[in-house]
Protein backbone atom coordinates (compact mmCIF):
# COMPACT_ATOMS: atom_id res chain seq x y z
CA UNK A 1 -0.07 -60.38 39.12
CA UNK A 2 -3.76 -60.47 39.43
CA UNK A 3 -5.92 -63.81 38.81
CA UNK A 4 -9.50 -62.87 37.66
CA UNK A 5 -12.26 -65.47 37.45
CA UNK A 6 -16.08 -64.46 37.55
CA UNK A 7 -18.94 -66.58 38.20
CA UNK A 8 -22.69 -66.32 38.00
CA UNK A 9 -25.11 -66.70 41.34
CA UNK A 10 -28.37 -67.95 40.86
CA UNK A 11 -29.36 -69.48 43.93
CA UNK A 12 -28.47 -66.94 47.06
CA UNK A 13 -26.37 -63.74 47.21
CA UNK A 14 -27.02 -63.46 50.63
CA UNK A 15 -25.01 -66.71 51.71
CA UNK A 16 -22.44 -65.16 49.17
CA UNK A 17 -22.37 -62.18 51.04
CA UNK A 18 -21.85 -63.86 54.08
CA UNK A 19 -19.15 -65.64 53.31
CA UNK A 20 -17.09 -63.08 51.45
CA UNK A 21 -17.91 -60.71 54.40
CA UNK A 22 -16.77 -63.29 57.01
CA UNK A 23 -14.75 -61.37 59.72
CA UNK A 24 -12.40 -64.57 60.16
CA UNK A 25 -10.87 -63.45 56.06
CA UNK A 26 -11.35 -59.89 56.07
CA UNK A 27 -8.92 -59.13 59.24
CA UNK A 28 -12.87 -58.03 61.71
CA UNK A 29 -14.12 -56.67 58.76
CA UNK A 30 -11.71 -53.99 58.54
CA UNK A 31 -11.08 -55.48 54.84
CA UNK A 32 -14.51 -55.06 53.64
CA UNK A 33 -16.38 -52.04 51.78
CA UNK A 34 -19.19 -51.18 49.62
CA UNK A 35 -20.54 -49.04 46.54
CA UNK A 36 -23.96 -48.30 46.21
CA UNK A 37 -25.34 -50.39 49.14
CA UNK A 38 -24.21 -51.22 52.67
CA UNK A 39 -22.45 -54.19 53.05
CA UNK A 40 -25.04 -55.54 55.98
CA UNK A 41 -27.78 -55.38 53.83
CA UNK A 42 -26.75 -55.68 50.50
CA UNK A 43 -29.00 -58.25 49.35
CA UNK A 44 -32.12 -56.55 50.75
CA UNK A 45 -31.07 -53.55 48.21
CA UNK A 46 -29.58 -55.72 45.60
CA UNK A 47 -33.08 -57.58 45.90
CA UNK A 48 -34.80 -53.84 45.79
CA UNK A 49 -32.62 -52.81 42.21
CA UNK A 50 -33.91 -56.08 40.65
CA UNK A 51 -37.36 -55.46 41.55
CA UNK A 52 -37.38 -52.16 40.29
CA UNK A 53 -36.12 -53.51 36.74
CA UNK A 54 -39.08 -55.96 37.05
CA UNK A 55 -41.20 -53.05 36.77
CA UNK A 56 -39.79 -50.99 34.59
CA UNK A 57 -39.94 -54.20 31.90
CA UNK A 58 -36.05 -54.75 32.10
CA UNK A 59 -36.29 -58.58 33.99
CA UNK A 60 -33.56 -60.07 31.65
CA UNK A 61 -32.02 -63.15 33.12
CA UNK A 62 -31.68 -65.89 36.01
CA UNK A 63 -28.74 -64.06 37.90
CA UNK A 64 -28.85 -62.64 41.15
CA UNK A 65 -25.57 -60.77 41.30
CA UNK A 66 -22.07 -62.17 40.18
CA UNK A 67 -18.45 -63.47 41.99
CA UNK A 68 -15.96 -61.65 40.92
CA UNK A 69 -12.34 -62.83 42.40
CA UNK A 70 -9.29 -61.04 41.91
CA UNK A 71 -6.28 -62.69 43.35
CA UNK A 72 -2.50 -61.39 44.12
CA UNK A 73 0.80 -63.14 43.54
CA UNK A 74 1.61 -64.32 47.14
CA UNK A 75 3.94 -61.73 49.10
CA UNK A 76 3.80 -58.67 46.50
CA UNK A 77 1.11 -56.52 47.65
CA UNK A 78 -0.18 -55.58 50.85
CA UNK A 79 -3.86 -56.24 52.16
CA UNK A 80 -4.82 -52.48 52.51
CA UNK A 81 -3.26 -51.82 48.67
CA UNK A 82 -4.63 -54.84 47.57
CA UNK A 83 -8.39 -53.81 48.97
CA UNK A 84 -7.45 -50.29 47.48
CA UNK A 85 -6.29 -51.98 43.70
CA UNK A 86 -9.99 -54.11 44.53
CA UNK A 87 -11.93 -50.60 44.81
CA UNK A 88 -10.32 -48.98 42.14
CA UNK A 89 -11.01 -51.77 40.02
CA UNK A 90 -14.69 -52.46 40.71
CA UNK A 91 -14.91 -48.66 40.21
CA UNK A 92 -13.66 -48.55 36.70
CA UNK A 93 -15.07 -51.70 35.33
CA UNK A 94 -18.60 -51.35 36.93
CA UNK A 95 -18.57 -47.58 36.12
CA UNK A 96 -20.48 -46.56 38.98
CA UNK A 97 -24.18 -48.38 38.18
CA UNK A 98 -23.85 -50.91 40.19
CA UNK A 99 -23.91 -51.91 44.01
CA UNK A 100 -21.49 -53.85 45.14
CA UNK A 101 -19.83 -55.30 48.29
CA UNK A 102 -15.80 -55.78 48.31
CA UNK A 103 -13.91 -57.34 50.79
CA UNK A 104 -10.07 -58.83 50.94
CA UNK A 105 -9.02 -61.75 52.62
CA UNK A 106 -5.90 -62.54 54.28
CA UNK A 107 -6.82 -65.98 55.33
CA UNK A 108 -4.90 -67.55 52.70
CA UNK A 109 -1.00 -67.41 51.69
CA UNK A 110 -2.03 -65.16 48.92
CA UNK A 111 -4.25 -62.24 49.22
CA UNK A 112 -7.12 -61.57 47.46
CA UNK A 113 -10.22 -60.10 46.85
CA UNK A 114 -14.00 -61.18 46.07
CA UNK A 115 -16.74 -58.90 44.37
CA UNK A 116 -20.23 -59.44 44.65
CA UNK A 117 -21.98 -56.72 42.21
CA UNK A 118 -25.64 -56.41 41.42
CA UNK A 119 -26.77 -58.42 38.16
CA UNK A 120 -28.59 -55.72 37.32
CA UNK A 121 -27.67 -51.92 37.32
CA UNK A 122 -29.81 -48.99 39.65
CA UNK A 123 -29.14 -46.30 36.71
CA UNK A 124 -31.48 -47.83 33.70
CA UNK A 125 -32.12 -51.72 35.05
CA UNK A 126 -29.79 -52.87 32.36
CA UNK A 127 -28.33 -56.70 33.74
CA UNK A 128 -24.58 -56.99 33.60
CA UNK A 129 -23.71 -59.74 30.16
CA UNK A 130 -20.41 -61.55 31.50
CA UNK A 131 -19.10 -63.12 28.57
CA UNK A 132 -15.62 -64.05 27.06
CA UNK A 133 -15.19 -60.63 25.57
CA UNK A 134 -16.15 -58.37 28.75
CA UNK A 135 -14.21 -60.87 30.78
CA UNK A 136 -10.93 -60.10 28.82
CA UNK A 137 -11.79 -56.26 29.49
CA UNK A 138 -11.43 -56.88 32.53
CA UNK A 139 -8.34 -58.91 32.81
CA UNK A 140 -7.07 -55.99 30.38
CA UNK A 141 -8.02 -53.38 33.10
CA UNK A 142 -7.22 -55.30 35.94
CA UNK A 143 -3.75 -56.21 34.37
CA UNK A 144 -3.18 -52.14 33.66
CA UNK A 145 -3.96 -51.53 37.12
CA UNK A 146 -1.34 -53.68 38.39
CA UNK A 147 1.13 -52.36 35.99
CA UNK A 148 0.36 -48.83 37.62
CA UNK A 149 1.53 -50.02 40.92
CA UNK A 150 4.36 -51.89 39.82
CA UNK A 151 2.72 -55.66 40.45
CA UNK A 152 4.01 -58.41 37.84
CA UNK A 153 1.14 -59.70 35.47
CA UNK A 154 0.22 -62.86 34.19
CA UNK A 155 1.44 -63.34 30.48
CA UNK A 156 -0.97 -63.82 27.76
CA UNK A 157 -1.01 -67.08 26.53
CA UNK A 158 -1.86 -69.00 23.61
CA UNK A 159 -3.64 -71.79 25.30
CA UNK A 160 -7.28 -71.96 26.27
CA UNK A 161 -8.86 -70.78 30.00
């Protein structure tokens, strides 16, 4: 059963970074991996990508990068499977054009990982739009992906949020 919830950051991606990257969560950063960038420098080069869309006329947006946190019922998944469910995911739903820095933490009774992705792509400079219907594509692909590998997922509901 994965939780998804995304957020926007404006301000810093670096303190972001830093905090999702934090070797006291991500068992000495054995828990954390990247796509695209390296994880010690990813907002130099998420910086870079954005700059490069400046100049190519594609500066679309206040955004940085965005949060993405995808979290496990307690007890029925693993760290390394859940980092591995994490990849797979970011894979699939960012479809390779964007950089991004994963990491899972185990500092918590439930496991779960955090996303940081580029707000803007490296292929054409196109920024990511996170709104209500790409956030249910990726609850739908998230929720598929647990199904694969036998993790429960949260029923849809009629209520809002």
């Amino acid at each position: 059963m994965a939780y998804l919830k995304i957020f926007p950051i404006k301000v810093t991606d670096k303190k972001a970074l830093d905090y999702i990257t934090n070797p006291d969560k991500t068992d000495e950063k054995l828990l954390v991996s990247s796509f695209g960038c390296s994880p010690e420098t990813a907002d130099l080069e998420f910086s870079m990508t954005r700059e490069m869309a400046k100049k190519n006329g594609m500066d679309k947006g206040d955004n940085l990068a965005f949060h993405l946190i995808q979290s496990f019922k307690p007890g029925e998944v693993d760290a390394e499977t859940a980092h591995r469910l994490g990849q797979q995911f970011a894979n699939e739903v960012l479809k390779g054009k964007y950089e991004y820095v994963i990491s899972t933490h185990v500092d918590k009774n439930h496991i779960h990982n955090h996303i940081i992705f580029n707000a803007v792509n490296f292929v054409d400079y196109h920024a990511y739009r996170s709104n209500k219907r790409t956030y249910r594509e990726m609850r739908q692909l998230s929720d598929e992906i647990c199904k694969e590998h036998g993790l429960s997922v949260i029923p849809p509901s009629q209520s809002k949020g």
